[in-house]
Protein backbone atom coordinates (compact mmCIF):
# COMPACT_ATOMS: atom_id res chain seq x y z
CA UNK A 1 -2.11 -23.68 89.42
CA UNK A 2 -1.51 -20.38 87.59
CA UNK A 3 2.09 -20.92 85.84
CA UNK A 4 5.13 -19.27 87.01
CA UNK A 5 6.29 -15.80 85.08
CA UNK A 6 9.90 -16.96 83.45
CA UNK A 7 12.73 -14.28 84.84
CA UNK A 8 14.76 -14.32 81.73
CA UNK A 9 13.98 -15.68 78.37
CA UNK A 10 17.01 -17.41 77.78
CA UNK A 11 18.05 -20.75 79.67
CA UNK A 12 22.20 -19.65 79.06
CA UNK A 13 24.67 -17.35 78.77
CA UNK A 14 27.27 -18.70 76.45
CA UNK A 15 29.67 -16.53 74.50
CA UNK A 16 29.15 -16.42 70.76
CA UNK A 17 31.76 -19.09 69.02
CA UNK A 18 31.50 -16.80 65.69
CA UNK A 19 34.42 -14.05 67.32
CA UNK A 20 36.44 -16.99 69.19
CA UNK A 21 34.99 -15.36 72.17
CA UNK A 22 36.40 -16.92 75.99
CA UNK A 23 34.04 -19.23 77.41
CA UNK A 24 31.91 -17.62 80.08
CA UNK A 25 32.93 -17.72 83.59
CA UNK A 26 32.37 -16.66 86.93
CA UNK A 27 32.46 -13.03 87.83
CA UNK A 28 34.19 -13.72 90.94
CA UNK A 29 31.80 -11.17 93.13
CA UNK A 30 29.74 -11.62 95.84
CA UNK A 31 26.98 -13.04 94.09
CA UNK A 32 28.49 -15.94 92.88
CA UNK A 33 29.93 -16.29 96.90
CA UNK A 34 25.96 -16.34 97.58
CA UNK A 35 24.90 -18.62 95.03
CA UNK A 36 27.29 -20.91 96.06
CA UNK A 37 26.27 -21.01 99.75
CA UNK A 38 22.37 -20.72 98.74
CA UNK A 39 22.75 -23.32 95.93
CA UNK A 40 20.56 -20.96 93.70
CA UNK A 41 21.47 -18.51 91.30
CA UNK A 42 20.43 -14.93 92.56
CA UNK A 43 18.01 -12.83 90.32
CA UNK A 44 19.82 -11.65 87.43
CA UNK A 45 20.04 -7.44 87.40
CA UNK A 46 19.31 -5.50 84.53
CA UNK A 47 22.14 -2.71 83.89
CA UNK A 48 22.54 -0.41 81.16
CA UNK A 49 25.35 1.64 79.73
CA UNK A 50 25.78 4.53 78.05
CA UNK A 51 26.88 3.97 74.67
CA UNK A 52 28.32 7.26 72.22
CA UNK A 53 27.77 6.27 68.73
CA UNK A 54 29.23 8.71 66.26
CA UNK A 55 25.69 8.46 63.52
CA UNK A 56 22.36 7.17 64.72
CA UNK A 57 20.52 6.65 61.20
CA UNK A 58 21.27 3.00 59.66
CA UNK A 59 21.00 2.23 56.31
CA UNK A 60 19.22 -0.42 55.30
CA UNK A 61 20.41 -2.22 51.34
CA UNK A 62 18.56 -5.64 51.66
CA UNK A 63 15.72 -6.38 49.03
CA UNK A 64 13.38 -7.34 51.07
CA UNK A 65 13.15 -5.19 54.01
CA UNK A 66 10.47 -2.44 53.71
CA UNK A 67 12.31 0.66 54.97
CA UNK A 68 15.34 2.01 53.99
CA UNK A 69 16.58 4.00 57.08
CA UNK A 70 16.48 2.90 60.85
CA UNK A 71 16.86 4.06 64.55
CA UNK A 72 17.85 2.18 67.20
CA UNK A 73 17.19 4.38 70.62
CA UNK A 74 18.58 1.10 72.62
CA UNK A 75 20.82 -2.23 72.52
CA UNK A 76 19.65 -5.03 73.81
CA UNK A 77 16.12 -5.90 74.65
CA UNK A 78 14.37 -6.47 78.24
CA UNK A 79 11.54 -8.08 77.25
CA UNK A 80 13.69 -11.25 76.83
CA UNK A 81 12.19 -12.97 73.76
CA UNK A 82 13.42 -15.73 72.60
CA UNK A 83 12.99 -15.82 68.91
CA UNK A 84 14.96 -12.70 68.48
CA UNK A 85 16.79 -11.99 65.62
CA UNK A 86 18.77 -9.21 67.62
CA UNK A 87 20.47 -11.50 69.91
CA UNK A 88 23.39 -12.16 67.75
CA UNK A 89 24.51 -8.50 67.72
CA UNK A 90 25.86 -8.40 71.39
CA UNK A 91 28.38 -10.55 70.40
CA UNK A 92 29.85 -7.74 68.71
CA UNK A 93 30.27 -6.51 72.20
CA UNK A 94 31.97 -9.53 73.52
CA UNK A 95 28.79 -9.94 75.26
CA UNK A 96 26.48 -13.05 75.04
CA UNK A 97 23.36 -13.05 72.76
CA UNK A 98 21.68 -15.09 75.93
CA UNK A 99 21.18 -13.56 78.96
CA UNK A 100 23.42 -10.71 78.64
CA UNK A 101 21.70 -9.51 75.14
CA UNK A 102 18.54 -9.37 78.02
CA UNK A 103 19.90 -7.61 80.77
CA UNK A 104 22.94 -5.81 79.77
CA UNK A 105 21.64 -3.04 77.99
CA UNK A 106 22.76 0.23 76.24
CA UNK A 107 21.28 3.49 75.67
CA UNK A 108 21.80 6.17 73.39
CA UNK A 109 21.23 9.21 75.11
CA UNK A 110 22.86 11.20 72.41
CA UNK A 111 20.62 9.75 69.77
CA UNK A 112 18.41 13.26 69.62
CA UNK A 113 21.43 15.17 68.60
CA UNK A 114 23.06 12.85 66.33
CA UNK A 115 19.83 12.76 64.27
CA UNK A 116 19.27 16.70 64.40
CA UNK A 117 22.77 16.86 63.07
CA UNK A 118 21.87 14.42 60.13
CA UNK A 119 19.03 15.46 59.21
CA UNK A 120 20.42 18.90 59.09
CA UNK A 121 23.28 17.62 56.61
CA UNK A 122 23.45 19.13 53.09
CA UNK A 123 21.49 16.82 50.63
CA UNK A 124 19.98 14.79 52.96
CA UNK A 125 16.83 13.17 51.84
CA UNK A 126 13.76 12.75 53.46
CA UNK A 127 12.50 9.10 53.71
CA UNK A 128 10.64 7.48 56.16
CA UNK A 129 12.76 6.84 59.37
CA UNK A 130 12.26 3.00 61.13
CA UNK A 131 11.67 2.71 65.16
CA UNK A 132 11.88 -1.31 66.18
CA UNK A 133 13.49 -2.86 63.64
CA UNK A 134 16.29 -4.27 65.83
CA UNK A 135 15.26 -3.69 69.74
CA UNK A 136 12.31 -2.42 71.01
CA UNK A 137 12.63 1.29 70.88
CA UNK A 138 9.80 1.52 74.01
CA UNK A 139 11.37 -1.76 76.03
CA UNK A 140 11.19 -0.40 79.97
CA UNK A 141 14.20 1.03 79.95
CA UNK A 142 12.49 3.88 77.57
CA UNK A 143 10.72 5.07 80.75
CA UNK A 144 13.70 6.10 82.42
CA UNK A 145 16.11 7.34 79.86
CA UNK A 146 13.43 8.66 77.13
CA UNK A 147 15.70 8.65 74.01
CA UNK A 148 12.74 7.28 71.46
CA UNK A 149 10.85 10.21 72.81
CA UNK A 150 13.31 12.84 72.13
CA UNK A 151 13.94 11.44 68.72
CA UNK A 152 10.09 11.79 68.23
CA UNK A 153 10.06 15.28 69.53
CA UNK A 154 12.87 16.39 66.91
CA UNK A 155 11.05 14.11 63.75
CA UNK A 156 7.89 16.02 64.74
CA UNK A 157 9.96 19.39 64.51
CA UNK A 158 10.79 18.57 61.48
CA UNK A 159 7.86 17.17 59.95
CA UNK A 160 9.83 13.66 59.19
CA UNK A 161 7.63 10.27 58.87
CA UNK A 162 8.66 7.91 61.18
CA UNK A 163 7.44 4.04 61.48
CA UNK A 164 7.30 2.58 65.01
CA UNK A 165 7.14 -1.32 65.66
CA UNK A 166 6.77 -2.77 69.15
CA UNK A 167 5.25 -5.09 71.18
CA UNK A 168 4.71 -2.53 74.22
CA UNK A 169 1.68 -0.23 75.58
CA UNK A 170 3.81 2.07 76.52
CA UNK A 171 3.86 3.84 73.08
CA UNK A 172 0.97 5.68 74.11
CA UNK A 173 2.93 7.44 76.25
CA UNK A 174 3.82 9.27 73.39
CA UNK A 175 0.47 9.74 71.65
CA UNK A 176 0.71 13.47 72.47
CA UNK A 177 3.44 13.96 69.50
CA UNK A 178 2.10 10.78 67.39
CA UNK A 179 -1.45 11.67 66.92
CA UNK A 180 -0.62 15.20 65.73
CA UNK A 181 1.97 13.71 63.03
CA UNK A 182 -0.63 10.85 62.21
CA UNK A 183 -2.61 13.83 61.07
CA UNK A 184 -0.13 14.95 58.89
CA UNK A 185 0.58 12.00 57.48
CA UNK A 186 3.69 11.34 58.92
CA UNK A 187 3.43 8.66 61.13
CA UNK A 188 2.27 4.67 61.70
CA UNK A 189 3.12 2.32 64.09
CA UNK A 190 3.10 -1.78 64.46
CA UNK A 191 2.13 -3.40 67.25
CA UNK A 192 3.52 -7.14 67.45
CA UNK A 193 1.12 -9.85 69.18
CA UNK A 194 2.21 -13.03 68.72
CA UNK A 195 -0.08 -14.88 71.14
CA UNK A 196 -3.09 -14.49 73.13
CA UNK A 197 -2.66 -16.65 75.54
CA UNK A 198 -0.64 -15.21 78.82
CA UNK A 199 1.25 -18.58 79.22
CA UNK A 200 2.78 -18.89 76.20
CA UNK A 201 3.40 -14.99 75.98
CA UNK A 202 5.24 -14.17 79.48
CA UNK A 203 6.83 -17.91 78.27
CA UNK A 204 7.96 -16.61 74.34
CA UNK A 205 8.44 -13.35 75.63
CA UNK A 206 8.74 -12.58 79.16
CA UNK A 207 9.41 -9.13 79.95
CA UNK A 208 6.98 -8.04 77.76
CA UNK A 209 3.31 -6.61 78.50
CA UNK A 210 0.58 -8.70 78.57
CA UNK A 211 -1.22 -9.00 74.85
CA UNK A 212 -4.65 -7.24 76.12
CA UNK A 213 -2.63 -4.64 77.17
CA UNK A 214 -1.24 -4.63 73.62
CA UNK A 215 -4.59 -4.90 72.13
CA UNK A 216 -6.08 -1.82 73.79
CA UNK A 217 -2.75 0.19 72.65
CA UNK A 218 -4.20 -0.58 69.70
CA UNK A 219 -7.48 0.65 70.65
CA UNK A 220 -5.95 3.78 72.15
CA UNK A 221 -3.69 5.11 69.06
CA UNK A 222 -6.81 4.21 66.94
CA UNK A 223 -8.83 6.41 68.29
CA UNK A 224 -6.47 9.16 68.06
CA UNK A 225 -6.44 8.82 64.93
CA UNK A 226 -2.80 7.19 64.52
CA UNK A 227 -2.88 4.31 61.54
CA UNK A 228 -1.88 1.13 63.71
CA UNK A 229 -0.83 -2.47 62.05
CA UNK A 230 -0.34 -5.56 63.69
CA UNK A 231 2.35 -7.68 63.16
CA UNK A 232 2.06 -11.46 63.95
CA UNK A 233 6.20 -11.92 63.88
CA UNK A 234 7.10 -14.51 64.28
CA UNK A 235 4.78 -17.39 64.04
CA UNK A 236 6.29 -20.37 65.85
CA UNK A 237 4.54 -23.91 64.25
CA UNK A 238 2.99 -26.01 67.22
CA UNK A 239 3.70 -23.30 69.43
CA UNK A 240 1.52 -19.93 68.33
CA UNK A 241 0.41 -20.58 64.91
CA UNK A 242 -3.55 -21.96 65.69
CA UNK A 243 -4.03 -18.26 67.27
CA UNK A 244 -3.83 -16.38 64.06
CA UNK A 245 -7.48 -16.18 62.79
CA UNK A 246 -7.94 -15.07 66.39
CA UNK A 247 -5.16 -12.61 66.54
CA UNK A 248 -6.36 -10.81 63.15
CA UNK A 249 -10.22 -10.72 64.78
CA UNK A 250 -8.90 -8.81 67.82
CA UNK A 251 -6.87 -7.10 65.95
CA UNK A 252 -9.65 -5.70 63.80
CA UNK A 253 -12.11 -5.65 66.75
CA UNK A 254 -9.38 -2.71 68.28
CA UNK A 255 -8.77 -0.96 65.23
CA UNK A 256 -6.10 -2.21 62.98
CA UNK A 257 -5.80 -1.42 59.42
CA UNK A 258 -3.77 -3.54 58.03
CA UNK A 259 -1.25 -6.47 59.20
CA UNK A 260 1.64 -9.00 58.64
CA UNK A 261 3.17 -11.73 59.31
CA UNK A 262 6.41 -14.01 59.34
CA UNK A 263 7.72 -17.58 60.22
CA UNK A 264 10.04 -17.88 62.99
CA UNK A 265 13.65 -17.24 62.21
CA UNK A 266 16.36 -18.36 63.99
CA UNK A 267 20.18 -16.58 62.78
CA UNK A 268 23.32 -17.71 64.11
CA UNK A 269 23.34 -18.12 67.96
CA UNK A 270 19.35 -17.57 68.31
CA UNK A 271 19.18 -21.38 66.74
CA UNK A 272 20.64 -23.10 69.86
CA UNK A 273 19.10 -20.56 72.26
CA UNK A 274 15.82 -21.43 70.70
CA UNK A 275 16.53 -24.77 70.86
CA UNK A 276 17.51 -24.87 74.44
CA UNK A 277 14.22 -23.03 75.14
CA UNK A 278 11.85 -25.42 73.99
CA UNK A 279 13.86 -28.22 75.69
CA UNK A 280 12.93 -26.41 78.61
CA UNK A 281 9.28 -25.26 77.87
CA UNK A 282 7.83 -27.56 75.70
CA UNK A 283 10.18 -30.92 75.95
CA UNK A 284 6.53 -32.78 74.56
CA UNK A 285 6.61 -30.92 71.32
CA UNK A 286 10.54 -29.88 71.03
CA UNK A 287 11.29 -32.13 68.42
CA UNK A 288 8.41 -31.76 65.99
CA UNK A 289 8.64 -27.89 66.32
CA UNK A 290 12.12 -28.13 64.99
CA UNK A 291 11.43 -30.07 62.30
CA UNK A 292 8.38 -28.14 61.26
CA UNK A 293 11.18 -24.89 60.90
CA UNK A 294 13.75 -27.04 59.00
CA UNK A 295 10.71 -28.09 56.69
CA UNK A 296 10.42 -24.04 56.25
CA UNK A 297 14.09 -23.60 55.96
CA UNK A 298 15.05 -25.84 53.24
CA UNK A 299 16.05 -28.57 56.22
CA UNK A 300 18.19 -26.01 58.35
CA UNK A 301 17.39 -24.34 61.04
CA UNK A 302 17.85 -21.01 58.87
CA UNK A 303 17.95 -20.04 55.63
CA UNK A 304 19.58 -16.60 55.27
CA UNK A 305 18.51 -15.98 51.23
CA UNK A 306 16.65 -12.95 50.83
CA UNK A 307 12.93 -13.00 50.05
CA UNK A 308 12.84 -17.28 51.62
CA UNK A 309 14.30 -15.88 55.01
CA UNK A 310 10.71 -13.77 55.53
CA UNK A 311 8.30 -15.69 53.56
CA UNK A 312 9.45 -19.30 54.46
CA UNK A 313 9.12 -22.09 51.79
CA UNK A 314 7.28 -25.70 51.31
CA UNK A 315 3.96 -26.83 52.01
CA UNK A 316 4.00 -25.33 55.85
CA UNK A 317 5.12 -21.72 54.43
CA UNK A 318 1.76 -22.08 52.13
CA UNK A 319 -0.73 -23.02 54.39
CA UNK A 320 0.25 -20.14 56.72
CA UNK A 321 -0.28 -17.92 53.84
CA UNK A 322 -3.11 -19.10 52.93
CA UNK A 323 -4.46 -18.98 55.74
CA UNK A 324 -3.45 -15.41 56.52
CA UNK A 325 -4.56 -14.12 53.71
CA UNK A 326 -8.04 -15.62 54.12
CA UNK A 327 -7.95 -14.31 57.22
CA UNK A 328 -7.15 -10.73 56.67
CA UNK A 329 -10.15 -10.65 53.89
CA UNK A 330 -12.44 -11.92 55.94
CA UNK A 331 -12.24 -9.20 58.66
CA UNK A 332 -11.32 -6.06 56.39
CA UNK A 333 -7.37 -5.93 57.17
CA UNK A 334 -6.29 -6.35 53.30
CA UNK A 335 -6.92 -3.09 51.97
CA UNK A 336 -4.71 -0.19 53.28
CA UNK A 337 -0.91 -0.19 53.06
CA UNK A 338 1.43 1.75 55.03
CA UNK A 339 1.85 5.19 52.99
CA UNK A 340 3.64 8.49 54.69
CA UNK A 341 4.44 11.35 53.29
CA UNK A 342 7.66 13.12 52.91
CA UNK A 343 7.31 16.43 51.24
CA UNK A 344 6.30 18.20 54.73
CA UNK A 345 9.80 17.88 55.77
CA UNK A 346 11.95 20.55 57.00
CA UNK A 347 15.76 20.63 58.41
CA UNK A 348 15.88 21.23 61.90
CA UNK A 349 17.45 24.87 62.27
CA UNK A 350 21.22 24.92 62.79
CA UNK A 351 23.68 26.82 65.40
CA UNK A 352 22.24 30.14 63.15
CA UNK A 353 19.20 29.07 63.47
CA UNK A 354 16.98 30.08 60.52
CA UNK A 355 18.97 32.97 59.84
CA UNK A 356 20.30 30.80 56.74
């Protein structure tokens, strides 16, 4: 029997303890006067708001993070995954980093201007700029609302390198501005596969396309000439971690150059949601999955240290880097890192336009 395709990736919708947030309750609408005559819950709907940040660029001051300046198009994340490290941000928003992280979302339609306007600011400096590193800046939403792909059209304006992670096909979409900047130098992106199998992918991450389709992005913005890496992130133990020899083969097979890698993390309220997951998933190998992160995390479910929280430590830590880096030699992805350049860069022309 072909298994069932998981509506949500989290099993609850608690608020976050951290803010002495309410406890959820009912919204009081007609839904919840249908579930309770059906007895069922009725399909949970994706909305997104419009939010008006006053900057778009972050800046980023940890050690061991490999970019130094961000973009986050969106907030929230549709494709649901479990192991997310972005959950814990909607509770900011008095919002739950379960189910409402998934399918309350927020776009930044403004983003395009706000980054014209910084980029335009006296002594700015040009460094790379990072796409992905919270949500998915080409989640489905991106289809509809197109805010990564005006930021794109004003970075390739201005001749400003830009990094792009995400686990979605539809990044070739945009191969009409990427491959010209990829020829200039000024632009990579990551793909993230973290399984192979379809189970255990529409299972870990649910909303998310299917990894072939992921594999012949790959294939697609190689071609083109666009430097692609992919990113194994995370590796769950017991759960994903005997696909990545195979991973790094199909990876190569489509084109990569290069790739990465790290062990599952699990901040503040992603810890229980995890936890609840695999209760409901994999309830024959909950138990030893947990204790294979603790092993990883100095015996907590997290360790929050810089340079431990992305490499891991202890004997399980090793062996996956061992492995990976046997791995990456032995089909040809250990030689190129991720270098763009930044002296092409240009400010985008102000209200005189270049009159000044």
């Amino acid at each position: 029997m072909a298994k069932t395709r998981p509506v949500r990736g989290a099993t609850f919708n608690d608020a976050s303890a951290r803010f002495n947030l309410p406890a959820r309750e009912a919204d009081g609408d007609w839904l919840d006067a249908q579930e309770a005559i059906d007895g069922a819950p009725p399909p949970l709907r994706t909305t997104v708001t419009v939010e008006t940040p006053r900057t778009i660029i972050s800046r980023n001051q940890s050690p061991d993070i490999g970019f130094e300046q961000s973009v986050n198009p969106y907030r929230g994340c549709e494709h649901g995954c479990i192991y997310c490290f972005a959950r814990p941000s909607h509770a900011y928003l008095d919002l739950s980093p379960g189910l409402d992280f998934e399918s309350r979302l927020f776009a930044k339609p403004t983003a395009p201007a706000l980054l014209r306007a910084e980029l335009g600011k006296r002594g700015y400096v040009c460094k790379p700029i990072a796409f992905g590193t919270n949500t998915d800046p080409y989640q489905p939403i991106e289809s509809t609302w197109r805010v990564t792909r005006g930021c794109l059209e004003l970075l390739a304006e201005c001749r400003h390198p830009v990094t792009i992670t995400t686990k979605s096909n539809r990044v070739v979409q945009d191969i009409d501005l990427l491959a010209p900047m990829a020829a200039q130098g000024l632009a990579a992106v990551m793909l993230s596969v973290t399984s192979l199998d379809p189970g255990i992918a529409m299972t870990v991450e649910p909303r998310a396309p299917h990894p072939e389709r992921r594999l012949a992005a790959i294939r697609t913005l190689t071609q083109a000439g666009v430097p692609v890496f992919v990113s194994m992130s995370p590796v769950i133990p017991h759960v994903t971690d005997h696909e990545m020899e195979h991973i790094l083969e199909r990876a190569a097979e489509a084109g990569a150059r290069g790739a990465f890698f790290l062990p599952v993390r699990l901040p503040w309220e992603v810890a229980p949601l995890f936890r609840a997951w695999l209760d409901a998933h994999f309830p024959d190998r909950a138990g030893k999955v947990m204790a294979t992160i603790q092993s990883l995390r100095g015996g907590k479910d997290n360790d929050p240290g810089f340079f431990t929280r992305m490499r891991g430590q202890g004997p399980w830590a090793d062996l996956l880097r061992t492995r990976f880096t046997r791995a990456v030699k032995r089909h040809g992805l250990d030689g190129e890192r991720m270098r763009l350049r930044t002296d092409l860069f240009r400010p985008p022309a102000g209200p005189q336009g270049e009159l000044f």
